[in-house]
PDB file of N, CA and C in Angstrom:
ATOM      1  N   UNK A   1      12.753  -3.623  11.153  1.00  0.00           N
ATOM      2  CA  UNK A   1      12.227  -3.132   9.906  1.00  0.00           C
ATOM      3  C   UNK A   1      11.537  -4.294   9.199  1.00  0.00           C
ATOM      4  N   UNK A   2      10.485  -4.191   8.497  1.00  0.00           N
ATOM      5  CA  UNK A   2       9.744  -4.720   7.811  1.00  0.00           C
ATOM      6  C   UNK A   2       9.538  -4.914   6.075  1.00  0.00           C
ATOM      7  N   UNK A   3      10.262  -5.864   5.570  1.00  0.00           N
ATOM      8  CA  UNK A   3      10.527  -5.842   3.929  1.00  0.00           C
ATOM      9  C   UNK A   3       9.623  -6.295   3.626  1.00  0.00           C
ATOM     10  N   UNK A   4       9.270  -5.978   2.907  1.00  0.00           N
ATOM     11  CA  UNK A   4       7.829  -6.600   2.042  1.00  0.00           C
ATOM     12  C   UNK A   4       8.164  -6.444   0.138  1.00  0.00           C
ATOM     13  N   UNK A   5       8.010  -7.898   0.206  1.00  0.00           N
ATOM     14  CA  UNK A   5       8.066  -8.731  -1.532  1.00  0.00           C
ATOM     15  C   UNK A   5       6.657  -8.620  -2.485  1.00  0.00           C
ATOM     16  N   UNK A   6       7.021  -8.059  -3.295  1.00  0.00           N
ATOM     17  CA  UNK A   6       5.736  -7.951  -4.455  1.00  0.00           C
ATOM     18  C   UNK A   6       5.926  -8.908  -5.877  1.00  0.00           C
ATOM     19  N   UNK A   7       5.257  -9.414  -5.678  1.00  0.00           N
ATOM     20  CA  UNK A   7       5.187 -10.033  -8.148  1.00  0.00           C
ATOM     21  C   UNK A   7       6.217 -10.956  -8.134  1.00  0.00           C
ATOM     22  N   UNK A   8       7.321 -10.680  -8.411  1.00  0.00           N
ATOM     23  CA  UNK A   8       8.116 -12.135  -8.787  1.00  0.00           C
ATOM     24  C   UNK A   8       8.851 -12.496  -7.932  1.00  0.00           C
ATOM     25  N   UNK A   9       9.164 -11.538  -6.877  1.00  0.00           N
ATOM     26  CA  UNK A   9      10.207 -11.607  -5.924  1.00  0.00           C
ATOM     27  C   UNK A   9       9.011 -12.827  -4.728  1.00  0.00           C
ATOM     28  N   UNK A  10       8.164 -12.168  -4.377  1.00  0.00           N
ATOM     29  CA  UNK A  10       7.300 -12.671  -3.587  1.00  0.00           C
ATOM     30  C   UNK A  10       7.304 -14.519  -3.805  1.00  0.00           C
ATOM     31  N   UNK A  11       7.281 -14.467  -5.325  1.00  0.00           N
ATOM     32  CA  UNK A  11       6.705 -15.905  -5.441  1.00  0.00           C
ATOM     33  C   UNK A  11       8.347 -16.480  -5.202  1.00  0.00           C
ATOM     34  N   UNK A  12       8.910 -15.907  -6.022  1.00  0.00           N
ATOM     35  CA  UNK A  12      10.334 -16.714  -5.905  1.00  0.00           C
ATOM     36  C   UNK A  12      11.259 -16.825  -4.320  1.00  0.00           C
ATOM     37  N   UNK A  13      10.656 -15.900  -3.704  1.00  0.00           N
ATOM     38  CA  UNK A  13      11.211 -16.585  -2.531  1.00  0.00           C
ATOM     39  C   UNK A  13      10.300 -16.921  -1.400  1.00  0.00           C
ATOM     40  N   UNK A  14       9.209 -17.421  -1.696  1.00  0.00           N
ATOM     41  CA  UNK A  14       7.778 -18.269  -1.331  1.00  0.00           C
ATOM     42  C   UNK A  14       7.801 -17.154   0.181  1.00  0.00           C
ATOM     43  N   UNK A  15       7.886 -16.006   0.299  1.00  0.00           N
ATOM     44  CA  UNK A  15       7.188 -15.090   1.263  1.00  0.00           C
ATOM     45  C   UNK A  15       6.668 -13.993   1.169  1.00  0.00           C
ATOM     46  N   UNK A  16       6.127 -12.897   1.755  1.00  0.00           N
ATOM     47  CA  UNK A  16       5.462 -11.759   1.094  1.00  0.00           C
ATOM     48  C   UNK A  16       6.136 -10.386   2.017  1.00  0.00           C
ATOM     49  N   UNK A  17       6.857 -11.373   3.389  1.00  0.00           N
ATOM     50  CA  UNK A  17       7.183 -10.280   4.149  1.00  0.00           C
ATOM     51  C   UNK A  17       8.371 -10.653   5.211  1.00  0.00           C
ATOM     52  N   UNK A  18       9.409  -9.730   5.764  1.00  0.00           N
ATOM     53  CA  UNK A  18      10.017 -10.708   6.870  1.00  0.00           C
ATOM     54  C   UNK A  18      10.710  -9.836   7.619  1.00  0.00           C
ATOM     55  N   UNK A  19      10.376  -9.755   8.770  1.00  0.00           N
ATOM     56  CA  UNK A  19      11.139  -8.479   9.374  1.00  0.00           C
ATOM     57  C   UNK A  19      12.979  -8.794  10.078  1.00  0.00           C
ATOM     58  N   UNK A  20      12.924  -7.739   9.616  1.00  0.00           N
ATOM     59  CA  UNK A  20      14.819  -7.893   9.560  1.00  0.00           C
ATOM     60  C   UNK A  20      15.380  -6.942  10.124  1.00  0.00           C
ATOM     61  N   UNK A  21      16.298  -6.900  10.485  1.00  0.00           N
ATOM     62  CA  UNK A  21      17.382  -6.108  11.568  1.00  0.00           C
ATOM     63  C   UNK A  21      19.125  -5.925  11.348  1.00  0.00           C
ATOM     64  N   UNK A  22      18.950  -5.763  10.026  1.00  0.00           N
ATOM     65  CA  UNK A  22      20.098  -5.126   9.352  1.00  0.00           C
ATOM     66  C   UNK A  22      21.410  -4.256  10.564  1.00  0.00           C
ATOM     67  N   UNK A  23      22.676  -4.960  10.231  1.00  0.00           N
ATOM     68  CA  UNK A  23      23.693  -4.222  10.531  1.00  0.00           C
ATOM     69  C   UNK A  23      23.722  -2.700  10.433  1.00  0.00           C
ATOM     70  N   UNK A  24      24.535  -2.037  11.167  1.00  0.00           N
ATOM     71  CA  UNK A  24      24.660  -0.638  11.144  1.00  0.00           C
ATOM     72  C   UNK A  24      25.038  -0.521   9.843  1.00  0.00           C
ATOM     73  N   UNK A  25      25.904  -1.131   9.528  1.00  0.00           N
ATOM     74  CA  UNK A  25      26.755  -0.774   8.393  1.00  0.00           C
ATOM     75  C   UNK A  25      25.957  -1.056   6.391  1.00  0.00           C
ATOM     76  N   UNK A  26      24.396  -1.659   7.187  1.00  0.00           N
ATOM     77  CA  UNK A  26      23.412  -1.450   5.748  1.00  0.00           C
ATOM     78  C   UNK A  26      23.004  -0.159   5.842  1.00  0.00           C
ATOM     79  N   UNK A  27      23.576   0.800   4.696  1.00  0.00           N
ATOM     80  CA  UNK A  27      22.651   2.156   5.289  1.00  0.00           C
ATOM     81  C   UNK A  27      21.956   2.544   4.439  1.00  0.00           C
ATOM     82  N   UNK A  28      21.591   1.746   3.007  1.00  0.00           N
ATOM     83  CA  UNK A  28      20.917   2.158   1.928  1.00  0.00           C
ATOM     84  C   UNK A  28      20.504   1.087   0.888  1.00  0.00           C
ATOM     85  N   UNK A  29      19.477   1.727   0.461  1.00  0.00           N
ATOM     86  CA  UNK A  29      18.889   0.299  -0.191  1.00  0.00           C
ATOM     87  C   UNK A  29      19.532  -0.698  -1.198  1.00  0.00           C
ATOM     88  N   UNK A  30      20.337   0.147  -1.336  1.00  0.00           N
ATOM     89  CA  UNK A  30      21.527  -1.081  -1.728  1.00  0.00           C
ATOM     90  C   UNK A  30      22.482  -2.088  -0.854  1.00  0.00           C
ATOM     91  N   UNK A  31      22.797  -1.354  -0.053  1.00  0.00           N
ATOM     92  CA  UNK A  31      23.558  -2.111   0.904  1.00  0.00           C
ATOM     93  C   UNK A  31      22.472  -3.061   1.590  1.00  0.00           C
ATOM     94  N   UNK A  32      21.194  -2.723   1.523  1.00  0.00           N
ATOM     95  CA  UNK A  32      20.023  -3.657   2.033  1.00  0.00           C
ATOM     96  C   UNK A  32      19.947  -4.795   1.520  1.00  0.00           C
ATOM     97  N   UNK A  33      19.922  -5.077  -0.370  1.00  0.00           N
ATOM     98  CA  UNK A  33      19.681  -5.811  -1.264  1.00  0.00           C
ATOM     99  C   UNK A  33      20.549  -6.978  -0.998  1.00  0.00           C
ATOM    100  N   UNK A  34      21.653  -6.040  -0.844  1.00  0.00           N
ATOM    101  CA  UNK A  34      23.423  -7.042  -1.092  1.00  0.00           C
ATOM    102  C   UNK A  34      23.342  -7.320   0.192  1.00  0.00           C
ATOM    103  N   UNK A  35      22.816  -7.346   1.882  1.00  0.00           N
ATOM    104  CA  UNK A  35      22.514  -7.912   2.680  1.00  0.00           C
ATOM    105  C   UNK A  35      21.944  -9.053   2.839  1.00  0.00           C
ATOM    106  N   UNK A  36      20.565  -8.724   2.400  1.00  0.00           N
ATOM    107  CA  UNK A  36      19.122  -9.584   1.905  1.00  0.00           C
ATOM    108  C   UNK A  36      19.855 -11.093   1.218  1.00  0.00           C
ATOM    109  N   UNK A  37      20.617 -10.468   0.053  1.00  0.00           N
ATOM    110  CA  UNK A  37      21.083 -11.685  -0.673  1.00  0.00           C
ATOM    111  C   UNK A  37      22.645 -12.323   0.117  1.00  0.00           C
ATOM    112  N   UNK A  38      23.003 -11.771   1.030  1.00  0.00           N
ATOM    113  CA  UNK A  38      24.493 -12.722   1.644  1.00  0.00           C
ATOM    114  C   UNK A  38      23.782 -13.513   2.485  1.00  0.00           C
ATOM    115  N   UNK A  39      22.948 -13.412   3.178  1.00  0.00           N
ATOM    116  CA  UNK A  39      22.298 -14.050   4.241  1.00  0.00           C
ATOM    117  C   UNK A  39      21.139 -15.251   3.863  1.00  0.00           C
ATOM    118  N   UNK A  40      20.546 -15.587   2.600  1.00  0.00           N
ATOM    119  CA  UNK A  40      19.500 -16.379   2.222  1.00  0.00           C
ATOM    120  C   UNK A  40      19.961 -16.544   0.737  1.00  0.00           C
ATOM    121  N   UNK A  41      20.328 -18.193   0.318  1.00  0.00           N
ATOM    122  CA  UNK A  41      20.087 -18.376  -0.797  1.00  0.00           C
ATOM    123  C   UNK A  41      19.391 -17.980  -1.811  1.00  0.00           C
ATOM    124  N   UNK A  42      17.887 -18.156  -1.614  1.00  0.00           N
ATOM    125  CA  UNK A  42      16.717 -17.824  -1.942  1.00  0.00           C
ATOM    126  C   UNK A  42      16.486 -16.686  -2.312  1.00  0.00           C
ATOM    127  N   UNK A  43      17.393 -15.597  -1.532  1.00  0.00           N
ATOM    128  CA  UNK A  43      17.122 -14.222  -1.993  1.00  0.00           C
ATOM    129  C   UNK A  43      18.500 -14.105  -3.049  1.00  0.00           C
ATOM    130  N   UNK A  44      19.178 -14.327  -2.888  1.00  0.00           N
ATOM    131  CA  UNK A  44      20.340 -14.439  -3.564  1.00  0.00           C
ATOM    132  C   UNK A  44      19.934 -14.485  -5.037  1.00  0.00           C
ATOM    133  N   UNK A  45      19.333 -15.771  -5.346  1.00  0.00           N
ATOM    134  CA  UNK A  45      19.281 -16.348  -6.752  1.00  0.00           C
ATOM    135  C   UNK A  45      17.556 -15.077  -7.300  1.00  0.00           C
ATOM    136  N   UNK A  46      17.334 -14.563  -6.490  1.00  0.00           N
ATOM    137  CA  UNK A  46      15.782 -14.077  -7.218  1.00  0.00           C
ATOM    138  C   UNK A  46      16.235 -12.187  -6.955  1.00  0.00           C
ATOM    139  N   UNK A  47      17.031 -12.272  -6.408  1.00  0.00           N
ATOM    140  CA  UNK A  47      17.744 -11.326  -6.708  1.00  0.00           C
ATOM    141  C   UNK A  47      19.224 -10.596  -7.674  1.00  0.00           C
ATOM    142  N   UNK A  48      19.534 -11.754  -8.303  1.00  0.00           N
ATOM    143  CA  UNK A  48      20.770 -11.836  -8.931  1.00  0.00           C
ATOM    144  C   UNK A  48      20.617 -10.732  -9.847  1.00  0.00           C
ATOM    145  N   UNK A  49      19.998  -9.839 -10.303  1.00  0.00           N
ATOM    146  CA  UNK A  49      19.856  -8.112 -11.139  1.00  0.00           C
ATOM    147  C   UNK A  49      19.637  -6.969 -10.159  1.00  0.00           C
ATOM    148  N   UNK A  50      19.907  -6.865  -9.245  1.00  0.00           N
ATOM    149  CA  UNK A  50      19.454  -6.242  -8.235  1.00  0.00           C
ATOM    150  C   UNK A  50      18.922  -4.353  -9.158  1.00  0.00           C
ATOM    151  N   UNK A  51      19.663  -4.417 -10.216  1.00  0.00           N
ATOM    152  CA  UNK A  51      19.235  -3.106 -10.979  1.00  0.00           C
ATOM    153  C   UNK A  51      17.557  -3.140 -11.559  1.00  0.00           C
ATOM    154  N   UNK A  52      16.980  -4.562 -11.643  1.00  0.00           N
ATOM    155  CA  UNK A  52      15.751  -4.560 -12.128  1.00  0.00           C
ATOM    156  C   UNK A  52      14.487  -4.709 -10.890  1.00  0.00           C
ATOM    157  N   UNK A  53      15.433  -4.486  -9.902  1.00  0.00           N
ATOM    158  CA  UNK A  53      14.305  -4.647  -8.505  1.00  0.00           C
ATOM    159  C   UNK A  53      14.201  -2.877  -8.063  1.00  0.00           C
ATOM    160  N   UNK A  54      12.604  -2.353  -7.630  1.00  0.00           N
ATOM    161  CA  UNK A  54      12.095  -0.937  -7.411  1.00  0.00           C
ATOM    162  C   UNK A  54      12.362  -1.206  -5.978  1.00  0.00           C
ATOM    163  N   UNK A  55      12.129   0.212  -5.563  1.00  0.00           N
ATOM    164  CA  UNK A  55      12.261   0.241  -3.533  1.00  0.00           C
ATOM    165  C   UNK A  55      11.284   1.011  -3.335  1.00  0.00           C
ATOM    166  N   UNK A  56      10.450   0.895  -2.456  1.00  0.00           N
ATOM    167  CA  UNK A  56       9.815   2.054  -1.676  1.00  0.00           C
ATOM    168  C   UNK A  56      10.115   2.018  -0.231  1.00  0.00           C
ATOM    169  N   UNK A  57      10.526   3.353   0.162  1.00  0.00           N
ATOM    170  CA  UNK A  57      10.671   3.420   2.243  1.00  0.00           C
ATOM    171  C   UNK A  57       9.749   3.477   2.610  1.00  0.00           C
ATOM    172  N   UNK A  58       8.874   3.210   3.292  1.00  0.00           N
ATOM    173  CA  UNK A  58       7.693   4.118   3.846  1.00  0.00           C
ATOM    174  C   UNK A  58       7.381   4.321   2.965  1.00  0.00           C
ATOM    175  N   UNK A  59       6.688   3.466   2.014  1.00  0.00           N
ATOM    176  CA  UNK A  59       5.486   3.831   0.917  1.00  0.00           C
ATOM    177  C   UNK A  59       6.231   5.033  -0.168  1.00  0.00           C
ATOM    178  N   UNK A  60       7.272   5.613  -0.082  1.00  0.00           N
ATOM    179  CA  UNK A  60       7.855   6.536  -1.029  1.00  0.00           C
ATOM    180  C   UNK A  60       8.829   5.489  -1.952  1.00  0.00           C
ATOM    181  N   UNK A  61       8.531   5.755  -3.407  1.00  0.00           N
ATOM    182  CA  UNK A  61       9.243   5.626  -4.032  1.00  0.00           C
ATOM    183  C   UNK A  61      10.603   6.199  -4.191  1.00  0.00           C
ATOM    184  N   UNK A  62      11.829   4.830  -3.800  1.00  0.00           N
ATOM    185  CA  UNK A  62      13.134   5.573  -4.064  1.00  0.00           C
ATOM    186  C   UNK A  62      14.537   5.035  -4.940  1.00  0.00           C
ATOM    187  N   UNK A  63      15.166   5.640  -5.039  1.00  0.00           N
ATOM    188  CA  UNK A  63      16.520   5.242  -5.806  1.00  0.00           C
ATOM    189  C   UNK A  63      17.428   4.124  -4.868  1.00  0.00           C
ATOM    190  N   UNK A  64      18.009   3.114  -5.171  1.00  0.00           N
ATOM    191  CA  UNK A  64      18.668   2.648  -4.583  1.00  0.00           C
ATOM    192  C   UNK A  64      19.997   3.214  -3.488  1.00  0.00           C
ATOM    193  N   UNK A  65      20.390   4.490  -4.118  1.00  0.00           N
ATOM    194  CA  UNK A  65      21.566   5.043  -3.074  1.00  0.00           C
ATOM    195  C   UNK A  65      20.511   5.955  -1.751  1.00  0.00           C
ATOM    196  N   UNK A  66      18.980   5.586  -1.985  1.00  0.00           N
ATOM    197  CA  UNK A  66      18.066   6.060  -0.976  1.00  0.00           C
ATOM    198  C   UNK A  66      18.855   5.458   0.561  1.00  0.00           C
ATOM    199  N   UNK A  67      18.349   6.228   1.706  1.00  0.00           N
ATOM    200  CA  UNK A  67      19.062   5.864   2.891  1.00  0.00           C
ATOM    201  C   UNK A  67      17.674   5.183   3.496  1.00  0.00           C
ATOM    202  N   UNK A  68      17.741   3.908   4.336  1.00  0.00           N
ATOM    203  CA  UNK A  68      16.787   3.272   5.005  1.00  0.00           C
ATOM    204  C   UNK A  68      17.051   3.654   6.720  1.00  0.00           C
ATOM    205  N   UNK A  69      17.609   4.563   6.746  1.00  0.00           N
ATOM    206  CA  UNK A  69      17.789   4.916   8.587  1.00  0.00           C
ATOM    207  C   UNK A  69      16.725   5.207   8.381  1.00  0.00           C
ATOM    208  N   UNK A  70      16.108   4.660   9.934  1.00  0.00           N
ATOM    209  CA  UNK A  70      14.839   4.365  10.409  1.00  0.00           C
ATOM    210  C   UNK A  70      13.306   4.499   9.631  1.00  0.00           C
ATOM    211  N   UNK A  71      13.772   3.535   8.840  1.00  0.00           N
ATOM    212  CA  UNK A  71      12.738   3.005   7.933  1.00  0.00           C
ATOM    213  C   UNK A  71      11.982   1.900   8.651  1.00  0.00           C
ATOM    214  N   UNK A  72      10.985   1.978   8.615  1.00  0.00           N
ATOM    215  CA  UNK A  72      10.122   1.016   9.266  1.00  0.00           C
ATOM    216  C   UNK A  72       9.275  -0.391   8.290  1.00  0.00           C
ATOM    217  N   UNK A  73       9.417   0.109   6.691  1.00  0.00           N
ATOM    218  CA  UNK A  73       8.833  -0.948   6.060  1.00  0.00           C
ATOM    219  C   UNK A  73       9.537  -0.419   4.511  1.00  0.00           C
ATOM    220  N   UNK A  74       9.953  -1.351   4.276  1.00  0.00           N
ATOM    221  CA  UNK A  74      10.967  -1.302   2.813  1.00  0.00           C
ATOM    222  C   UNK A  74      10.409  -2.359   1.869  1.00  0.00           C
ATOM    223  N   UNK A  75       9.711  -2.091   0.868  1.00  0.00           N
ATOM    224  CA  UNK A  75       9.000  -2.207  -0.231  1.00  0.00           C
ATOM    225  C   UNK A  75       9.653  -2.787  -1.517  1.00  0.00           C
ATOM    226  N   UNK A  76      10.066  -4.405  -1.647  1.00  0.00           N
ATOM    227  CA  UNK A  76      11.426  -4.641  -2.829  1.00  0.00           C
ATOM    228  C   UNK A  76      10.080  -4.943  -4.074  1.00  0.00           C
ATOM    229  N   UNK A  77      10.271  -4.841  -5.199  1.00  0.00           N
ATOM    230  CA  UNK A  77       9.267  -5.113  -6.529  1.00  0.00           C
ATOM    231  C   UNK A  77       9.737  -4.890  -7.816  1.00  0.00           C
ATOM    232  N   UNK A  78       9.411  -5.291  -9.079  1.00  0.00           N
ATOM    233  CA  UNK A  78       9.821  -5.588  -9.824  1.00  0.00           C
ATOM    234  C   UNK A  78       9.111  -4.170 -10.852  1.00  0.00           C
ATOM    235  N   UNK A  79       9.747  -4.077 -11.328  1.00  0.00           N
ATOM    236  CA  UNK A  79       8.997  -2.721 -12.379  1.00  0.00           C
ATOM    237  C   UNK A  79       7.976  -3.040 -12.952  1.00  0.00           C
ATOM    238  N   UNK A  80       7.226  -1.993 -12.978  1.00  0.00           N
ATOM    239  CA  UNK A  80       5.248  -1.812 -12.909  1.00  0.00           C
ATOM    240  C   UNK A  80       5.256  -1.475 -14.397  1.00  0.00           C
ATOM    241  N   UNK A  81       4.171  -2.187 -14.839  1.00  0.00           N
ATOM    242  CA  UNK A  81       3.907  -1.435 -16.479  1.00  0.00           C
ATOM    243  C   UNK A  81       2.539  -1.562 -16.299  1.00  0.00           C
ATOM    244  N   UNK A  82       2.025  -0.056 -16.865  1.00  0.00           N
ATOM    245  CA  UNK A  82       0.084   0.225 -16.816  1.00  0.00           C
ATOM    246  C   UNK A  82      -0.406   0.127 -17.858  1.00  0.00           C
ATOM    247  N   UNK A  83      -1.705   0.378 -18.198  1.00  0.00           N
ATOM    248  CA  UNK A  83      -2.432   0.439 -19.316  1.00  0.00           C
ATOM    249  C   UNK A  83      -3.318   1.091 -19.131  1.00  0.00           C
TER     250      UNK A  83
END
C-alpha cells in the first residue's frame, strides 16, 4: 500500500510518499496512524493529534474507524479550508 503525505505532514516528515505493508492486525485508519507512528520517530512527533489528521482510501474521503483492507493508496492531510 501506498501512503501519501500532504501540507504539514509532508514537510514534517521530509517525504511525500512511502509504501508500506502493514500487519494484519492494522485494519483501519486508525490502527494505520498508531502503526505509522510506533515504527518512525518522525511520524510519531508530526503526528502526535492524530484527531487533526484527514484520510482518503482510494481517493475517497473517510472517517478514521474507515477499513483500509485492500487499499492501495491511503491519503494522510491536514484539514482543508477554501475561499
Amino acid at each position: 500500500m501506498k501512503i501519501k503525505y500532504f501540507a504539514w505532514l509532508r514537510e514534517r516528515l521530509n517525504r511525500g510518499e512511502e509504501d508500506v505493508s502493514p500487519p494484519p492486525e492494522v485494519a483501519t485508519v486508525a490502527d494505520l496512524i498508531q502503526w505509522l507512528r510506533s515504527r518512525d520517530e518522525a511520524a510519531d512527533l508530526a503526528m502526535q493529534k492524530p484527531s487533526l489528521i484527514k484520510a482518503a482510501v482510494d481517493a475517497q474521503v473517510v472517517p478514521h474507524t474507515a477499513s483500509i483492507a485492500n487499499a492501495r493508496v491511503v491519503a494522510l492531510f491536514p484539514p482543508m479550508t477554501g475561499g
